[in-house]
Every structure is written in structure tokens, then in C-alpha cells.
PDB file of N, CA and C in Angstrom:
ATOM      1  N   UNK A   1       0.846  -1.180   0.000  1.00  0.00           N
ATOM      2  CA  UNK A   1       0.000   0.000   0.000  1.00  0.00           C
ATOM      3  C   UNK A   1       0.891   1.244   0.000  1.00  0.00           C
ATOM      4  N   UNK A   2       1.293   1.962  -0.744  1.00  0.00           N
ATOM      5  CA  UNK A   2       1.568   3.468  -1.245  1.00  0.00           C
ATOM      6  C   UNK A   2       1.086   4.197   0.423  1.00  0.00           C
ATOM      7  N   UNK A   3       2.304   4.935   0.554  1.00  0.00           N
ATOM      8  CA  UNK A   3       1.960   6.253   1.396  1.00  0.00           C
ATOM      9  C   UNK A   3       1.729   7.433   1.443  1.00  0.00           C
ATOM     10  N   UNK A   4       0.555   7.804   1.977  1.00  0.00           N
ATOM     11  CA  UNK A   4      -0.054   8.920   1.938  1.00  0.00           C
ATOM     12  C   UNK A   4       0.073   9.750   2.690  1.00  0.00           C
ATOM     13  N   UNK A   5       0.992  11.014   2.396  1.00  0.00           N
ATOM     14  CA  UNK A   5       1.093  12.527   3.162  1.00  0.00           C
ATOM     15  C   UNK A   5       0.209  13.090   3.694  1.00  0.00           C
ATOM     16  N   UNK A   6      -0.845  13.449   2.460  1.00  0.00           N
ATOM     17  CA  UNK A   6      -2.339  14.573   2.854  1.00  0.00           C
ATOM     18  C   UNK A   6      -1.480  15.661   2.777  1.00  0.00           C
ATOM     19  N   UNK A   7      -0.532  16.007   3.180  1.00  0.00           N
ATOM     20  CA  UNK A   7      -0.387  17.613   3.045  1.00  0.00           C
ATOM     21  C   UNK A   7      -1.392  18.585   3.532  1.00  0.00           C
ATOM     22  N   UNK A   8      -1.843  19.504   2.381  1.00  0.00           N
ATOM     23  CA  UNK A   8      -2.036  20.122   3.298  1.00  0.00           C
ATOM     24  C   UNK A   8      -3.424  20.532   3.987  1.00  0.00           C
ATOM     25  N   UNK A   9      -4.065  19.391   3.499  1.00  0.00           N
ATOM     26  CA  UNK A   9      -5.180  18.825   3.998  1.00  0.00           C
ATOM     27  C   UNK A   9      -5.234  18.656   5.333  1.00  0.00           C
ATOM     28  N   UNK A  10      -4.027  18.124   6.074  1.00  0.00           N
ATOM     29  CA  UNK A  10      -3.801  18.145   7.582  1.00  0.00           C
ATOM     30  C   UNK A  10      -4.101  19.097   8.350  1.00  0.00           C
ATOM     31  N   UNK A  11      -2.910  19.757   7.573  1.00  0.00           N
ATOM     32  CA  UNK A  11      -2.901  21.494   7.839  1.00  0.00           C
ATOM     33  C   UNK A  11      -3.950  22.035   7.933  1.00  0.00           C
ATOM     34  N   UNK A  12      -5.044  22.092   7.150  1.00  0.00           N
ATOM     35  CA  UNK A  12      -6.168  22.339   7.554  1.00  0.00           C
ATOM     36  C   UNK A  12      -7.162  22.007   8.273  1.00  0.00           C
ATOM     37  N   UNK A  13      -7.328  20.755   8.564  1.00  0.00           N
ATOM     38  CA  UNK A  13      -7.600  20.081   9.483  1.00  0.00           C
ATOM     39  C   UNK A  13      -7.550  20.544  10.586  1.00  0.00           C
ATOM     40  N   UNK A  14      -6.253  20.583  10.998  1.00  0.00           N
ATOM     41  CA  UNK A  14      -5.292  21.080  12.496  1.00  0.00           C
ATOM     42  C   UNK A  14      -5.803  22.478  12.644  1.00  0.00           C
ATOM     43  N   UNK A  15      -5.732  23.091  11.767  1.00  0.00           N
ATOM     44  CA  UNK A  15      -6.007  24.621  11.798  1.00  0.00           C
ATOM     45  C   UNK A  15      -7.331  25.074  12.301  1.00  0.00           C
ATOM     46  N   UNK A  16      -8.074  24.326  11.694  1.00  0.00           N
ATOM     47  CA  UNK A  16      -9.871  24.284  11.927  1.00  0.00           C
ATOM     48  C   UNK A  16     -10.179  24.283  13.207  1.00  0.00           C
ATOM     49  N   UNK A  17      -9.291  22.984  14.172  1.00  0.00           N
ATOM     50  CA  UNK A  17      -9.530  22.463  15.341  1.00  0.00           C
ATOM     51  C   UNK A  17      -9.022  23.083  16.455  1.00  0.00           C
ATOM     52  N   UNK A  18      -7.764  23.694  16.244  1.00  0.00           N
ATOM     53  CA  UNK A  18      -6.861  24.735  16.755  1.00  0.00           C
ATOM     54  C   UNK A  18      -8.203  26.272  17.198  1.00  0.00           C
ATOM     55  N   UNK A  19      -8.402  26.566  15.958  1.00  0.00           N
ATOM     56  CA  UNK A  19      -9.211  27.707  15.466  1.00  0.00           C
ATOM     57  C   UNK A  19     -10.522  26.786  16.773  1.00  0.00           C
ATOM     58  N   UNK A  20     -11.357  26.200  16.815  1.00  0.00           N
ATOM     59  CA  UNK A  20     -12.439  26.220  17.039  1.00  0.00           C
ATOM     60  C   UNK A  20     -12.035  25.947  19.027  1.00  0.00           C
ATOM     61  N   UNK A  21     -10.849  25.906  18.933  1.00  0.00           N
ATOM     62  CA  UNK A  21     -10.053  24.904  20.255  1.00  0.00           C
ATOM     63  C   UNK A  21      -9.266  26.721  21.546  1.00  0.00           C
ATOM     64  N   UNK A  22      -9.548  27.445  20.643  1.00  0.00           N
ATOM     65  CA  UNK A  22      -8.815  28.914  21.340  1.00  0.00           C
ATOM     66  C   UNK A  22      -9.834  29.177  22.231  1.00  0.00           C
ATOM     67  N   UNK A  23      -8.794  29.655  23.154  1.00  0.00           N
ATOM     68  CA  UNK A  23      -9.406  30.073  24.457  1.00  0.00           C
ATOM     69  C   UNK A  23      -9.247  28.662  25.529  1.00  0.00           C
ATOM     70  N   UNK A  24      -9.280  27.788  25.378  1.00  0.00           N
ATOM     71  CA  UNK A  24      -9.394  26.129  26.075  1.00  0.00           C
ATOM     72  C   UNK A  24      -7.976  26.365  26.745  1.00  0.00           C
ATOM     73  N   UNK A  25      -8.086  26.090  27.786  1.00  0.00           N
ATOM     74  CA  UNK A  25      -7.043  25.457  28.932  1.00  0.00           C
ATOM     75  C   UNK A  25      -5.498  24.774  28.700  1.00  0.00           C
ATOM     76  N   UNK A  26      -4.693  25.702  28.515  1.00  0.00           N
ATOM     77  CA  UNK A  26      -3.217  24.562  28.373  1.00  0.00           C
ATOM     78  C   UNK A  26      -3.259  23.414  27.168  1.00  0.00           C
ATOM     79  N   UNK A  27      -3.107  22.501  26.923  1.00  0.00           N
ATOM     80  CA  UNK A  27      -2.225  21.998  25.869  1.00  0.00           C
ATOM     81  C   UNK A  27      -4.047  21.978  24.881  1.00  0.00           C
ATOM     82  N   UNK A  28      -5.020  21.991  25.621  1.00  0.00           N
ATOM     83  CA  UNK A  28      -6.279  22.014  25.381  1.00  0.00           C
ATOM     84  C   UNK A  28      -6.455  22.846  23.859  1.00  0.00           C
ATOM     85  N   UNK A  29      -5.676  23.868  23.710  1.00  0.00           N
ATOM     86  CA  UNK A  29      -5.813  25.228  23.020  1.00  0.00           C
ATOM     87  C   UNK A  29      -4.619  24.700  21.833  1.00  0.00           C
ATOM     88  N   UNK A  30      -3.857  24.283  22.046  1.00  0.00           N
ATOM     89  CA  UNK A  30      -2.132  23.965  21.553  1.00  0.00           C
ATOM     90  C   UNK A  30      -1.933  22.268  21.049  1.00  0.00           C
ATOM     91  N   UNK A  31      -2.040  21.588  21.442  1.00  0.00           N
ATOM     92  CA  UNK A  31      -2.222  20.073  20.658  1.00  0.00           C
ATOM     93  C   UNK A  31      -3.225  19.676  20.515  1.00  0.00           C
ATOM     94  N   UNK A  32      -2.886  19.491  19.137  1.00  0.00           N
ATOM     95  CA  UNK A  32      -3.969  18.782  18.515  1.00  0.00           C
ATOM     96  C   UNK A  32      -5.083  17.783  19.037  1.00  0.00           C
ATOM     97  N   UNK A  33      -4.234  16.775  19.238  1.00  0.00           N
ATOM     98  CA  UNK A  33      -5.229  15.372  19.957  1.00  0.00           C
ATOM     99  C   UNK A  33      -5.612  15.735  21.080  1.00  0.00           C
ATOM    100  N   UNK A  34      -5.326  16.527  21.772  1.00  0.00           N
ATOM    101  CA  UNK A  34      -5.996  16.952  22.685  1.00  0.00           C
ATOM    102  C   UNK A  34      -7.463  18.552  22.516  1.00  0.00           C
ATOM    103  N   UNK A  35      -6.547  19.153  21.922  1.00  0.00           N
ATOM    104  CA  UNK A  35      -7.849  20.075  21.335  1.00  0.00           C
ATOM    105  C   UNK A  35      -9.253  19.422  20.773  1.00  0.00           C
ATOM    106  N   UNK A  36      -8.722  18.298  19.952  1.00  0.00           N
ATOM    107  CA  UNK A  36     -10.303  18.206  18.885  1.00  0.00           C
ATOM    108  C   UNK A  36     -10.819  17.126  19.806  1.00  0.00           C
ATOM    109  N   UNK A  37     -10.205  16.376  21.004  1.00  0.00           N
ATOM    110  CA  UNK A  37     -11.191  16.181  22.281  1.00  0.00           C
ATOM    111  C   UNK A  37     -12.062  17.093  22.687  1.00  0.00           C
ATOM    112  N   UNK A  38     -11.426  18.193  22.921  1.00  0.00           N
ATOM    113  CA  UNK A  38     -12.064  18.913  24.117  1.00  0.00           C
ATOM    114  C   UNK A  38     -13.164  19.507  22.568  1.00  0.00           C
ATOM    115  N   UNK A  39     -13.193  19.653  21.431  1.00  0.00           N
ATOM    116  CA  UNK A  39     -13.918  20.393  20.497  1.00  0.00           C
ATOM    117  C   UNK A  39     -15.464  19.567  20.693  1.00  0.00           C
ATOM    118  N   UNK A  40     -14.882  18.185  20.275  1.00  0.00           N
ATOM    119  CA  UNK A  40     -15.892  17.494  20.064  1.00  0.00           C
ATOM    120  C   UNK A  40     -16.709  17.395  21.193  1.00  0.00           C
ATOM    121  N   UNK A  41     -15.910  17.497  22.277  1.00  0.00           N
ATOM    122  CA  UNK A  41     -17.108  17.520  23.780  1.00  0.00           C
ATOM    123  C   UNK A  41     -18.009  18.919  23.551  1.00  0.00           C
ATOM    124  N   UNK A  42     -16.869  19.551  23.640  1.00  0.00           N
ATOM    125  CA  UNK A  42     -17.706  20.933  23.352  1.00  0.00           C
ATOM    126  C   UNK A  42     -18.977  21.334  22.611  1.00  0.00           C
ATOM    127  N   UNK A  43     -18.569  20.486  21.767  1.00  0.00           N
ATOM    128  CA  UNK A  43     -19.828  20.280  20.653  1.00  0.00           C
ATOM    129  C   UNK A  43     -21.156  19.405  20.809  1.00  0.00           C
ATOM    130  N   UNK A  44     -20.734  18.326  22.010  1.00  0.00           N
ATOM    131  CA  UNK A  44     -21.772  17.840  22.617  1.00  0.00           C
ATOM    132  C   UNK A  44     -22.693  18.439  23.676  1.00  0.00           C
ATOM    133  N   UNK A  45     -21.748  19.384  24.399  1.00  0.00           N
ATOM    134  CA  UNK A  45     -22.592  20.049  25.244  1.00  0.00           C
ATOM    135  C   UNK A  45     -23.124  20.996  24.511  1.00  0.00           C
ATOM    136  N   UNK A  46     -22.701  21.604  23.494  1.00  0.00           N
ATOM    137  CA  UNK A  46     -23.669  22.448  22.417  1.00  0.00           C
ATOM    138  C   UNK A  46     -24.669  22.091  22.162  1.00  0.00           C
ATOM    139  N   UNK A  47     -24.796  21.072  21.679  1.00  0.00           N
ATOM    140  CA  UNK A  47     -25.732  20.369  21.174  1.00  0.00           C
ATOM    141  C   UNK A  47     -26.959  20.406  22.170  1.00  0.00           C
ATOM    142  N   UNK A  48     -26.623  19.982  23.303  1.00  0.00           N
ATOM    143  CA  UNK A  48     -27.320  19.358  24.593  1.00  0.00           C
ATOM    144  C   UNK A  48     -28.109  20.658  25.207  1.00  0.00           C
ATOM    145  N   UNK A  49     -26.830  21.733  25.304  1.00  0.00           N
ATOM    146  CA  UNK A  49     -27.217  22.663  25.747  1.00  0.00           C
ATOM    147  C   UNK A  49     -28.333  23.812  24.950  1.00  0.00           C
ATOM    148  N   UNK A  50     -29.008  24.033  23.244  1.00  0.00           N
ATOM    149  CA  UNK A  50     -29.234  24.309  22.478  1.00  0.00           C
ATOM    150  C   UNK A  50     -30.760  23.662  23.005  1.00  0.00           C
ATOM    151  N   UNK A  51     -30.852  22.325  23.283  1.00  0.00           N
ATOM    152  CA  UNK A  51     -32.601  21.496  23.097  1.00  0.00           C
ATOM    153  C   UNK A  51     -33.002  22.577  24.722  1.00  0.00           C
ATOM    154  N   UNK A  52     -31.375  22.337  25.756  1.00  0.00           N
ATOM    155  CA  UNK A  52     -32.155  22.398  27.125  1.00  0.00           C
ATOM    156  C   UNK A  52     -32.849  24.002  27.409  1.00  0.00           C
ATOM    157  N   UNK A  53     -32.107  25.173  26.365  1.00  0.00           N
ATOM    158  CA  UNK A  53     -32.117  26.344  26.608  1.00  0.00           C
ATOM    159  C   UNK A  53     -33.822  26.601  26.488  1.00  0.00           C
ATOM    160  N   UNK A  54     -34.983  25.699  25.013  1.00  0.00           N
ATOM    161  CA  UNK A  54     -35.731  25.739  25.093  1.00  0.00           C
ATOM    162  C   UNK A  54     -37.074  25.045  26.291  1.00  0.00           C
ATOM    163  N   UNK A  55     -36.384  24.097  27.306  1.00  0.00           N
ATOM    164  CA  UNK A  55     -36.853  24.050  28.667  1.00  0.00           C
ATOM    165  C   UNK A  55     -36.899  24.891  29.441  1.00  0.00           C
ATOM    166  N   UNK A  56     -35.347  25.815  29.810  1.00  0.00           N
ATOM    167  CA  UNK A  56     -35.266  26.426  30.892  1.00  0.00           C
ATOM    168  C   UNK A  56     -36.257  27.613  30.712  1.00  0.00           C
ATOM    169  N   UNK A  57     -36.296  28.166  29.653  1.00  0.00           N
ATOM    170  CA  UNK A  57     -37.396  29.040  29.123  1.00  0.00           C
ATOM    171  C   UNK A  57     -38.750  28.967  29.015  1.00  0.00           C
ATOM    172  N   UNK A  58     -38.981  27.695  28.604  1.00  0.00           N
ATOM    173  CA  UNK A  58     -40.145  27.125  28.901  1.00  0.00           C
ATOM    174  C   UNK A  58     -40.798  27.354  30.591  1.00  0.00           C
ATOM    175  N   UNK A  59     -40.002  26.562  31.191  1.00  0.00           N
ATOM    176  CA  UNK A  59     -40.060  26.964  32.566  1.00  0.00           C
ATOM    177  C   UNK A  59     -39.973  28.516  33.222  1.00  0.00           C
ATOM    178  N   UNK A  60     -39.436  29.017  32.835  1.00  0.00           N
ATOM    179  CA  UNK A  60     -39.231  30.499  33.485  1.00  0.00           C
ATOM    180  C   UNK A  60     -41.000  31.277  33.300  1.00  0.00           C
ATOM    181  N   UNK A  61     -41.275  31.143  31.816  1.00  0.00           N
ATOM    182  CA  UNK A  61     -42.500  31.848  31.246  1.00  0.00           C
ATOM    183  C   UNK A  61     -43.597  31.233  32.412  1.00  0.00           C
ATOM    184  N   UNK A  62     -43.390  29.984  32.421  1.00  0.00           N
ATOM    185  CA  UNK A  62     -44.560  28.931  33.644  1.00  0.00           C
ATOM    186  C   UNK A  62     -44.123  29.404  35.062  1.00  0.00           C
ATOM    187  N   UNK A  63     -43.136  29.960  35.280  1.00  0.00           N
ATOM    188  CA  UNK A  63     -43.343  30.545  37.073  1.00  0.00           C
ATOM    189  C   UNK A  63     -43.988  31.934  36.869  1.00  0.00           C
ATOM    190  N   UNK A  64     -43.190  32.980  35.885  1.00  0.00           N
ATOM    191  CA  UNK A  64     -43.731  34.181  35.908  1.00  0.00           C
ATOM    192  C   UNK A  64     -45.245  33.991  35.611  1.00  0.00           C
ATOM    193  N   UNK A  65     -45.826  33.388  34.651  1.00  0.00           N
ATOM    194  CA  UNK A  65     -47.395  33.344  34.459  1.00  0.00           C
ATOM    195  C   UNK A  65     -48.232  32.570  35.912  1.00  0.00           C
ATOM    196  N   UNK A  66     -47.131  32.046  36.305  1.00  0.00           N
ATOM    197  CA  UNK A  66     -47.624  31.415  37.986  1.00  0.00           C
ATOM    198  C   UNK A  66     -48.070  32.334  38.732  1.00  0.00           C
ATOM    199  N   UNK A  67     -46.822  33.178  39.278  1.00  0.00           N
ATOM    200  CA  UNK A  67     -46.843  34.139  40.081  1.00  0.00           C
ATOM    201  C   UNK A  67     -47.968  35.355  39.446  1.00  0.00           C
ATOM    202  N   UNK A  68     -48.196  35.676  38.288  1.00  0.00           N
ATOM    203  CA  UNK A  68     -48.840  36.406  38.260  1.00  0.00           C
ATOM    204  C   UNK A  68     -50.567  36.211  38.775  1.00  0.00           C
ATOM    205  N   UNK A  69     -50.655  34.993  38.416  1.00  0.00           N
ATOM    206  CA  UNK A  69     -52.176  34.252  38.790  1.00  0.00           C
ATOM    207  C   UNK A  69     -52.347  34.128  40.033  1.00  0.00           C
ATOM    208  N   UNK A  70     -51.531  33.870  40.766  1.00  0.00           N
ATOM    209  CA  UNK A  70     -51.640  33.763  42.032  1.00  0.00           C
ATOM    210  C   UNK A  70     -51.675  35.411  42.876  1.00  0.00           C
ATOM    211  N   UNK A  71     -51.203  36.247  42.224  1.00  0.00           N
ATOM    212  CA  UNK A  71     -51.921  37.519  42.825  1.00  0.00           C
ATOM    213  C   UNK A  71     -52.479  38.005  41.847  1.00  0.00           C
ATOM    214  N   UNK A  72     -53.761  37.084  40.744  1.00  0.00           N
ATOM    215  CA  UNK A  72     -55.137  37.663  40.535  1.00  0.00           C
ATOM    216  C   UNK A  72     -56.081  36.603  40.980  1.00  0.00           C
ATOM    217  N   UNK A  73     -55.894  35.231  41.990  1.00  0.00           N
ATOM    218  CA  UNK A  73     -56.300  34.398  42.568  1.00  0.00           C
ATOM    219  C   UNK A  73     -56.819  33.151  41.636  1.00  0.00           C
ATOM    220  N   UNK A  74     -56.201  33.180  40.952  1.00  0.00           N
ATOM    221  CA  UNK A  74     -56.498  32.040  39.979  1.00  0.00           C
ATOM    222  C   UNK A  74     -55.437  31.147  40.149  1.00  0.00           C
ATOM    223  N   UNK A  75     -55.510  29.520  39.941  1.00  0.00           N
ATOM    224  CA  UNK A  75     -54.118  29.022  40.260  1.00  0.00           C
ATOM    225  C   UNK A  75     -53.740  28.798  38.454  1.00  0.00           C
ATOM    226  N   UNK A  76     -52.359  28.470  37.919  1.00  0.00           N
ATOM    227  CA  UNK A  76     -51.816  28.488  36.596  1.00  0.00           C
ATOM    228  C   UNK A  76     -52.608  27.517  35.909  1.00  0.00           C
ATOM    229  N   UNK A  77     -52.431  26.315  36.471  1.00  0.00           N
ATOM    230  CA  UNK A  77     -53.303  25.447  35.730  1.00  0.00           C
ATOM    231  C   UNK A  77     -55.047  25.590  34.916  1.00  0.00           C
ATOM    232  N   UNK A  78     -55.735  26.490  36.288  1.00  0.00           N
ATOM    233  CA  UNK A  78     -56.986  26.757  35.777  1.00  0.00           C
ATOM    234  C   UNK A  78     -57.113  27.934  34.967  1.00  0.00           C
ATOM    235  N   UNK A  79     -56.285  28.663  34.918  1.00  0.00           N
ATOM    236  CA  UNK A  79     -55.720  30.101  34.408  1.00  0.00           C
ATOM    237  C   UNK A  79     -55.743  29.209  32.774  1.00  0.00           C
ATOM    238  N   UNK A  80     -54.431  28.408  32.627  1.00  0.00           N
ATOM    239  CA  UNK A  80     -54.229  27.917  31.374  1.00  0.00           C
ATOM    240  C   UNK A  80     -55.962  27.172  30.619  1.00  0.00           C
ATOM    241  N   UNK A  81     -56.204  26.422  31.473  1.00  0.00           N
ATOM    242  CA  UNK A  81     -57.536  25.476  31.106  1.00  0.00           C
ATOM    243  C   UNK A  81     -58.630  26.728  30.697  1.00  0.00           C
ATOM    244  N   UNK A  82     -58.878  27.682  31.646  1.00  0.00           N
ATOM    245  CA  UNK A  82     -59.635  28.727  30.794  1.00  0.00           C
ATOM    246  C   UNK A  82     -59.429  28.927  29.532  1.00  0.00           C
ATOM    247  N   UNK A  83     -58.207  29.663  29.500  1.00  0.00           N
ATOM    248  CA  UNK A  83     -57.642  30.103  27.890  1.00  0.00           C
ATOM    249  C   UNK A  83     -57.933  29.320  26.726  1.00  0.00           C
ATOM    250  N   UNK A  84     -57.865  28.231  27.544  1.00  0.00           N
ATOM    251  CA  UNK A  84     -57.970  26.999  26.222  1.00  0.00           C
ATOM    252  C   UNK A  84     -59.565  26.921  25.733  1.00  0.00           C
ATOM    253  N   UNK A  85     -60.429  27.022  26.626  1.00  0.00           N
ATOM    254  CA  UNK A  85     -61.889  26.922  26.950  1.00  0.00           C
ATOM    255  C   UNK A  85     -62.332  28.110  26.369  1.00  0.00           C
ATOM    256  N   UNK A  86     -61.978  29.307  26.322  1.00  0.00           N
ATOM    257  CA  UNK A  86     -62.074  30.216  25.728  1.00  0.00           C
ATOM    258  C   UNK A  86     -61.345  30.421  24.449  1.00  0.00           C
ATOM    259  N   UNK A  87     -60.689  30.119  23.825  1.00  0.00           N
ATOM    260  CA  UNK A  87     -60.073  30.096  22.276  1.00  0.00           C
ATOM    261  C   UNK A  87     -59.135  31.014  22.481  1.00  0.00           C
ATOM    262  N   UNK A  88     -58.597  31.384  23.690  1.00  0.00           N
ATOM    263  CA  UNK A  88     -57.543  32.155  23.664  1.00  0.00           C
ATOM    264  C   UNK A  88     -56.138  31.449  23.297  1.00  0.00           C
ATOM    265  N   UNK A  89     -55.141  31.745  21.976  1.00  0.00           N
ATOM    266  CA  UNK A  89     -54.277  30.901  21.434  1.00  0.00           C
ATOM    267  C   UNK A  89     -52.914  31.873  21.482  1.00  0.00           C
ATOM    268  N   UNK A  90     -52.600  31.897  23.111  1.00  0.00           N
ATOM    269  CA  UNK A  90     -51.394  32.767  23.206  1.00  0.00           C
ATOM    270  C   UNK A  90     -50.742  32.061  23.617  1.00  0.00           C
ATOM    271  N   UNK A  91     -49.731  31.892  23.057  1.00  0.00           N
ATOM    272  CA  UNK A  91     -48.485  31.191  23.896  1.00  0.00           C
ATOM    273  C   UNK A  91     -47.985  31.687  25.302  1.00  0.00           C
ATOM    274  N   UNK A  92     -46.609  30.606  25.828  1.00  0.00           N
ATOM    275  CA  UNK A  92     -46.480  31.432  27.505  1.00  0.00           C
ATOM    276  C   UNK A  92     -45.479  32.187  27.151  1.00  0.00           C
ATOM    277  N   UNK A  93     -44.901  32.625  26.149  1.00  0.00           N
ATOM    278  CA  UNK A  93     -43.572  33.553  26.007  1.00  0.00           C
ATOM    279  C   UNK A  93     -44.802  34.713  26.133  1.00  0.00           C
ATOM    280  N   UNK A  94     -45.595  35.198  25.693  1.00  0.00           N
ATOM    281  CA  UNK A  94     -46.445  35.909  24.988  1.00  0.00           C
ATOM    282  C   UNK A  94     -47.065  36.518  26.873  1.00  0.00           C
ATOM    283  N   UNK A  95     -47.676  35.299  27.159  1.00  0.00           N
ATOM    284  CA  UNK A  95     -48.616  35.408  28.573  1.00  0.00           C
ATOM    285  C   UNK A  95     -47.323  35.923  29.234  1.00  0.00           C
ATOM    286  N   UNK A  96     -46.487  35.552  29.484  1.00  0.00           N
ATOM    287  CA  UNK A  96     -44.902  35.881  30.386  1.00  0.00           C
ATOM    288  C   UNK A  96     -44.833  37.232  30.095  1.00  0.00           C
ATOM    289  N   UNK A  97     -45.162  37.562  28.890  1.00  0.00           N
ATOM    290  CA  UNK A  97     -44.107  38.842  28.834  1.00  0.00           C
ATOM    291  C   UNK A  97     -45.426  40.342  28.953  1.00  0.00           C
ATOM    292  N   UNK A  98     -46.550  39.654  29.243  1.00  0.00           N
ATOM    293  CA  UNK A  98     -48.124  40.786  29.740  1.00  0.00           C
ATOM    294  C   UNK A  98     -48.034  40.339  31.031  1.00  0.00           C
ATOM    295  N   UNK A  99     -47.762  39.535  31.655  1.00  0.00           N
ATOM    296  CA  UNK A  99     -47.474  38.944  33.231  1.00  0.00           C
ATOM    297  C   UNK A  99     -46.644  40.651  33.890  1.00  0.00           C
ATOM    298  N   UNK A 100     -45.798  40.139  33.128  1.00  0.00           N
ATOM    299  CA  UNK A 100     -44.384  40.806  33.359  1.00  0.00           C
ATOM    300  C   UNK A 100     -44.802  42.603  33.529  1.00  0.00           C
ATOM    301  N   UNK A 101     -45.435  43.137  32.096  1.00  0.00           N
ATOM    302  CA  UNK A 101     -45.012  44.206  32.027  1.00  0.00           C
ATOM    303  C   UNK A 101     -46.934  44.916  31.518  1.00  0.00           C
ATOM    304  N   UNK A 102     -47.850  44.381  31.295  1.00  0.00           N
ATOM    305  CA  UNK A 102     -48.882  45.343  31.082  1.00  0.00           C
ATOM    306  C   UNK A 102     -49.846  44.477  31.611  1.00  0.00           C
ATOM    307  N   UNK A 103     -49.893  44.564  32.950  1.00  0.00           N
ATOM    308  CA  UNK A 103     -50.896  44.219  34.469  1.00  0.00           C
ATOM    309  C   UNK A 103     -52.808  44.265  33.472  1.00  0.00           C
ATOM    310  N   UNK A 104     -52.936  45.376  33.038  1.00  0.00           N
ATOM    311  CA  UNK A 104     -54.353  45.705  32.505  1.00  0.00           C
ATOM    312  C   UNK A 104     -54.556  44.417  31.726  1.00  0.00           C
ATOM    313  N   UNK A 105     -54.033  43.842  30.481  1.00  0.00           N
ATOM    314  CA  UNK A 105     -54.080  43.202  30.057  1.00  0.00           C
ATOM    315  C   UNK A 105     -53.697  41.453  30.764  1.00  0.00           C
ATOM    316  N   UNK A 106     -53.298  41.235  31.414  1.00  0.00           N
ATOM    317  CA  UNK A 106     -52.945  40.152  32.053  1.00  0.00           C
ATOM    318  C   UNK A 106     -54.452  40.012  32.861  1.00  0.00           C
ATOM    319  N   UNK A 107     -54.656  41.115  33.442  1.00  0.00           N
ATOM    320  CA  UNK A 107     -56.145  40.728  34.351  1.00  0.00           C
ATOM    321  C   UNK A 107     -57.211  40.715  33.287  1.00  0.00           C
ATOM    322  N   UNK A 108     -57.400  41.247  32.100  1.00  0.00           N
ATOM    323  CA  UNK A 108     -58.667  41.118  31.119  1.00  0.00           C
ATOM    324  C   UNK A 108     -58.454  39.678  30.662  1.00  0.00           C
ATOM    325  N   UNK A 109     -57.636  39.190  30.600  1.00  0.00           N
ATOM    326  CA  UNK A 109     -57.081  37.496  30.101  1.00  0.00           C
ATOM    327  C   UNK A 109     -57.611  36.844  31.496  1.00  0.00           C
ATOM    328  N   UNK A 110     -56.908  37.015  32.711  1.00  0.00           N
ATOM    329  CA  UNK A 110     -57.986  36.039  34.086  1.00  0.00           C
ATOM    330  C   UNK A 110     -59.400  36.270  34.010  1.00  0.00           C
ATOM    331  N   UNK A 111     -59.935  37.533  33.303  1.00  0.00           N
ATOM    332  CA  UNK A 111     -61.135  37.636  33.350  1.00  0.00           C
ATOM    333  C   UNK A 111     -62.162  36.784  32.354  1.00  0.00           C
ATOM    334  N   UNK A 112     -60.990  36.974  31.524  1.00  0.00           N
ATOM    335  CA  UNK A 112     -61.986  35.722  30.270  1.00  0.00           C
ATOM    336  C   UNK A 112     -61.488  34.330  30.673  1.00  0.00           C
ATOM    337  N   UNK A 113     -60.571  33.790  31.143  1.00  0.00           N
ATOM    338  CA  UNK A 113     -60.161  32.531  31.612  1.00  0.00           C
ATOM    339  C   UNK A 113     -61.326  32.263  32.731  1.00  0.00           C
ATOM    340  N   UNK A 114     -61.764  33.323  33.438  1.00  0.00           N
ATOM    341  CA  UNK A 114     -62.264  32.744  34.496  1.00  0.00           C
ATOM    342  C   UNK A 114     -63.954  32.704  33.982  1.00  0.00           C
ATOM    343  N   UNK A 115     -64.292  33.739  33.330  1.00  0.00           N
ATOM    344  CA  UNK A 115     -65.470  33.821  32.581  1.00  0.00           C
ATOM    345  C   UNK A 115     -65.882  32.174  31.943  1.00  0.00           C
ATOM    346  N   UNK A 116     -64.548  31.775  30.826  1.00  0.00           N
ATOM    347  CA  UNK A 116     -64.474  30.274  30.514  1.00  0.00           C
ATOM    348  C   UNK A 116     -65.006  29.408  31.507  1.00  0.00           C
ATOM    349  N   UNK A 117     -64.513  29.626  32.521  1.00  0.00           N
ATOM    350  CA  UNK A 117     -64.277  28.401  33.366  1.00  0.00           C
ATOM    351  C   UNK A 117     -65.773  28.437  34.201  1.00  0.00           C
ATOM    352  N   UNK A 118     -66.218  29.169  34.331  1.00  0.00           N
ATOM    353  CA  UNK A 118     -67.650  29.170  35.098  1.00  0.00           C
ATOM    354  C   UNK A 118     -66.977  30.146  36.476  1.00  0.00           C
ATOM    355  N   UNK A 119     -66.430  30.419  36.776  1.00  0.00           N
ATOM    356  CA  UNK A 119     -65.747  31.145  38.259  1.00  0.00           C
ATOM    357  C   UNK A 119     -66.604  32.620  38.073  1.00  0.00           C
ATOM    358  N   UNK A 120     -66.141  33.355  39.276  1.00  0.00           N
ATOM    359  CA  UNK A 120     -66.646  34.793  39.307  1.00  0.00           C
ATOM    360  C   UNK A 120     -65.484  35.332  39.157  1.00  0.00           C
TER     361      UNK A 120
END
């Protein structure tokens, strides 16, 4: 079998991994076999971290729309089940961010949630 250099195909290679590997810890940043370790992890927690960012968010919008229901006396769950009961088709980024910042509107939404629901 004939031997194969690659040239400078390597070189680029190395360069890529180097390049994506800066900033990393001691030989982490500087050799190779050790850089495109730490890349490829890196790239797993990317990965991982990218699905989880749309949980933690998920979650955040579900306490703030919590807390807001709970001082207009509705609990979240029946808050949500209204909305639904009523054809209201807002998402919780949406509910989170009238929670958050325009009170008038957050209580005309418990009012039709609760209207839905049979409540006073």
C-alpha cells in the first residue's frame, strides 16, 4: 500500500480544530489530539445545551405566568384550562411577557379565563 502525506489537507484540518479549540485550557488550546477532544465535547454540550435552553425558558414563562395568577387568585393550571376553553391561542412567552409588564391586560385574560371556566 503506497503512502499517503495529505499535506495540506492536515494542515487544515489542524487549523480548523486549533481555530475552534482557542481560548481552552493549556495543551487544550495547543495540541492537537488533545484540542479536537475537548472540540468534540464541546460540541456535545452544544448540542445538549441548544434542546435544554428551550426548557429552561419554557419553565421560566410557567413561574412568571404562575406568580402572576396567584396575585389575581387564579391558580396556573386553571388560568391555562380557561384560555384553552375560551379560544384564547397565546403562547407562555407571549402570557410571560403581559405577566411581566402590562398588568391591565394580564387581568382582562384572568377575566376571560375565568369567565371560561364558570368562576366569578
Amino acid at each position: 500500500m503506497p503512502r499517503v502525506k495529505r499535506g495540506p489537507k492536515r494542515k487544515a484540518y489542524r487549523q480548523k480544530t486549533l481555530a475552534r479549540a482557542s481560548g481552552f485550557f493549556l495543551t487544550k488550546s495547543k495540541l492537537n489530539r488533545a484540542a479536537q477532544e475537548a472540540v468534540e465535547k464541546a460540541q456535545r454540550y452544544a448540542y445538549v445545551g441548544r434542546r435544554r435552553k428551550k426548557r429552561d425558558f419554557r419553565s421560566l414563562w410557567i413561574v412568571r405566568i404562575g406568580a402572576a395568577c396567584r396575585a389575581a387568585d387564579i391558580s396556573y393550571s386553571k388560568f391555562i384550562s380557561g384560555l384553552k376553553k375560551a379560544g384564547v391561542e397565546l403562547n407562555r412567552k407571549i402570557l410571560a411577557d403581559l405577566a411581566a409588564s402590562d398588568d391591565a391586560a394580564f387581568t382582562s385574560l384572568v377575566a376571560t379565563a375565568k369567565a371560561a371556566l364558570g368562576q366569578s
